[in-house]
Protein backbone atom coordinates (compact mmCIF):
# COMPACT_ATOMS: atom_id res chain seq x y z
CA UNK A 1 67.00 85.89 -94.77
CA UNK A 2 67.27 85.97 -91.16
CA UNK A 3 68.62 83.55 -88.66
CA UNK A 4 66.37 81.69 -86.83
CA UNK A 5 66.71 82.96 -82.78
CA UNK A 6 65.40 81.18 -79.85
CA UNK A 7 63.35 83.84 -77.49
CA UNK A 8 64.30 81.43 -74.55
CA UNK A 9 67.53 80.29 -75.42
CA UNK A 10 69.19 82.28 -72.01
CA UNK A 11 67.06 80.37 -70.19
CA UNK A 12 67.16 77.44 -71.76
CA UNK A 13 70.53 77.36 -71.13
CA UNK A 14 70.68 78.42 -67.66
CA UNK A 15 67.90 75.20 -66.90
CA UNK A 16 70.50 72.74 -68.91
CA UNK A 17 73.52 74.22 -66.54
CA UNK A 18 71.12 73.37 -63.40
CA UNK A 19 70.24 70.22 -64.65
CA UNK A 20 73.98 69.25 -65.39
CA UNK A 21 75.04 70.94 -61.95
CA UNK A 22 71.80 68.23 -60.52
CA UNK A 23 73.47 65.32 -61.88
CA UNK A 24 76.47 66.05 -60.61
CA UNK A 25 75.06 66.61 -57.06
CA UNK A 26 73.24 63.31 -57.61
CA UNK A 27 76.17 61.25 -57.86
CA UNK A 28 78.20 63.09 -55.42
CA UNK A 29 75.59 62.27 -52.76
CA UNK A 30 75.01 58.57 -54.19
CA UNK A 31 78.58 57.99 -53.31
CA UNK A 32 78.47 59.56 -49.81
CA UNK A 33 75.74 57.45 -49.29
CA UNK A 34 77.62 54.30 -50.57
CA UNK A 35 80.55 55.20 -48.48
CA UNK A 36 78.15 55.52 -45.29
CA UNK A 37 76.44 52.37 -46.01
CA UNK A 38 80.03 50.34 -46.06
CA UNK A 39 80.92 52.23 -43.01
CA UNK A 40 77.52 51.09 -41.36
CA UNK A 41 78.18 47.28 -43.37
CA UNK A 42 81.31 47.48 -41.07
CA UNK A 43 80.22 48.22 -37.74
CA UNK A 44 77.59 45.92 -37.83
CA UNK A 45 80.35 43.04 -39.26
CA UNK A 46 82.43 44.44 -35.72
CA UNK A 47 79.67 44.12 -33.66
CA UNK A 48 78.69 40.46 -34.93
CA UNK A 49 82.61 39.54 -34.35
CA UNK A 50 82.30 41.33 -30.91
CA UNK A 51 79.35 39.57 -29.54
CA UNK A 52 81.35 36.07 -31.05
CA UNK A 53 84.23 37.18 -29.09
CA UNK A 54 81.86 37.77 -25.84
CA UNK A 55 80.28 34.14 -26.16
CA UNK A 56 83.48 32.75 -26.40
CA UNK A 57 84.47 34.62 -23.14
CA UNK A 58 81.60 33.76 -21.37
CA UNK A 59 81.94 29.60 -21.81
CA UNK A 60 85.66 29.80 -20.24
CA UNK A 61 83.85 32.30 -17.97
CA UNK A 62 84.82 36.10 -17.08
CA UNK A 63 84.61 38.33 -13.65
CA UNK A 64 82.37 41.03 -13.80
CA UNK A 65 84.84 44.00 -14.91
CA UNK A 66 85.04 42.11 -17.90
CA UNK A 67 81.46 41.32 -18.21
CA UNK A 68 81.06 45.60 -17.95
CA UNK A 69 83.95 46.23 -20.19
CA UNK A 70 82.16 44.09 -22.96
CA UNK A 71 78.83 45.84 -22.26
CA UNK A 72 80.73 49.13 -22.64
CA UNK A 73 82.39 48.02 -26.02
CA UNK A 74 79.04 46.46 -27.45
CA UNK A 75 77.04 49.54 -26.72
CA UNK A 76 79.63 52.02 -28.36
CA UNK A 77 79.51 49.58 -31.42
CA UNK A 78 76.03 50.01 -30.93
CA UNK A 79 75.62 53.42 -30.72
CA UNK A 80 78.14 54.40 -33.81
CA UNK A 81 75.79 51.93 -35.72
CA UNK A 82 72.73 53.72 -35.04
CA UNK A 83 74.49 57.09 -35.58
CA UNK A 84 75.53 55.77 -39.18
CA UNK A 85 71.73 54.91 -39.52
CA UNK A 86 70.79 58.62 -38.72
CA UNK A 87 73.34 59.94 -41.11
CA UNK A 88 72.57 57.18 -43.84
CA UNK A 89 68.75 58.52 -43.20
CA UNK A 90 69.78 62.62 -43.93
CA UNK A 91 71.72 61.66 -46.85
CA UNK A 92 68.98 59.66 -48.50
CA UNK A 93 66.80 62.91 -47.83
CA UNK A 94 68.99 64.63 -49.39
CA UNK A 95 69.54 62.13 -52.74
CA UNK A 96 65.54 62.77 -52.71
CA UNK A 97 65.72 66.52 -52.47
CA UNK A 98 67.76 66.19 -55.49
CA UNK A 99 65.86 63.34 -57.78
CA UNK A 100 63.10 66.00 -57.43
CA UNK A 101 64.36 68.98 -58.01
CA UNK A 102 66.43 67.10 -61.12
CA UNK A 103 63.14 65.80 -62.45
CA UNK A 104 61.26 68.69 -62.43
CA UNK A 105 64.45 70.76 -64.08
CA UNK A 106 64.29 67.88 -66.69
CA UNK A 107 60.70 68.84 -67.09
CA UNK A 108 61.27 72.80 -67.44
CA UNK A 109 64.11 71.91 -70.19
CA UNK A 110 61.69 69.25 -72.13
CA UNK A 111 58.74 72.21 -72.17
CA UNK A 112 61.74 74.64 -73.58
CA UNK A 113 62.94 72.63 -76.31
CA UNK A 114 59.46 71.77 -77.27
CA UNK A 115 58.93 75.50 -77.40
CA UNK A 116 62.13 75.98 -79.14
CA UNK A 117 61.33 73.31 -81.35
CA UNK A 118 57.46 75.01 -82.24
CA UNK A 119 59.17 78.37 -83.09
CA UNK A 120 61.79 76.81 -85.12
CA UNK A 121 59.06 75.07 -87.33
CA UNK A 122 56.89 78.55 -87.39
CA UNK A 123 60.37 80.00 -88.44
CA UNK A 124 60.47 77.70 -91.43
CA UNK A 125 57.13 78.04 -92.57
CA UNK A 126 57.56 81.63 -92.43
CA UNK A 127 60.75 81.58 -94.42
CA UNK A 128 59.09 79.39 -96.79
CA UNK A 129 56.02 82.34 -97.12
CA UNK A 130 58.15 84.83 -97.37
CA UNK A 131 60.02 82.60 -100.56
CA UNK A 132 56.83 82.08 -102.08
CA UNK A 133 55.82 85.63 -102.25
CA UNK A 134 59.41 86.47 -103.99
CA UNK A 135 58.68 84.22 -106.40
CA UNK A 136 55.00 84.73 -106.84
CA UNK A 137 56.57 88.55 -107.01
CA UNK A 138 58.78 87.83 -109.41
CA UNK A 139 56.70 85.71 -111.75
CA UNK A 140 53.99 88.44 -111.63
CA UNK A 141 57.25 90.61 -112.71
CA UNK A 142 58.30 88.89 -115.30
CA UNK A 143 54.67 88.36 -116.94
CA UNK A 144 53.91 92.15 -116.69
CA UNK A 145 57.03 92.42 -118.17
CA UNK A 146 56.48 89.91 -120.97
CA UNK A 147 53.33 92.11 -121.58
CA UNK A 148 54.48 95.15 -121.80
CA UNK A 149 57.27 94.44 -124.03
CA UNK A 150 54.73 92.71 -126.39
């Protein structure tokens, strides 16, 4: 008997590979993004200490090149928060770029081992033909036989 051989079994494996490769992109970028999101957590925690800081300044009271220099310092604050934002915003584009290229590589692998799984039954059932002619064979062998020698 033969051995049963999947047609697509290259590329089956090549869409498994990508799909593993996926993941592993996934949760690289998932954990960029976490890191970003704790960097932006902490800016925005500075900036909320900051502006506690400048409210406390401003009831003992403070000239006005202090007044500027704590403008200055809140809008850098500022400004590195909304740059986090903007790089928070490309990753997450990027975590989507991959959830659907993932999903439909899940897809393409599901259809192949579905396909893989058809041939392997039409495999069977033509190994199980093939039996049952051998034996119908050899039963209409051994009768003739039986006949013969009669």
């Amino acid at each position: 008997m033969k051995k049963f051989a999947f047609t697509l079994q290259s590329v089956l494996n090549v869409k498994r590979a990508l799909e593993k490769q996926h993941m592993g992109e996934l949760a690289a970028t998932n954990l960029r993004l976490r890191g970003f999101e704790e960097r932006r957590r902490e800016l925005i925690e500075r900036e909320g200490a900051q502006h506690e800081e400048f409210r406390l300044k401003m009831e003992e009271g403070i000239s006005s090149a202090e007044l500027m220099m704590w403008r200055d310092a809140n809008y850098a604050v500022r400004e590195r928060v909304e740059y986090q934002n903007t790089v928070i915003e490309q990753a997450e584009g990027e975590r989507l770029r991959i959830e659907k290229r993932l999903v439909v590589l899940m897809q393409e692998r599901k259809i192949l081992e579905k396909l893989r799984e058809k041939q392997f039954e039409d495999y069977k059932a033509e190994e199980r033909r093939a039996a049952a002619a051998e034996m119908t064979e050899f039963m209409g062998h051994s009768v003739f036989n039986e006949v013969e020698g009669s």
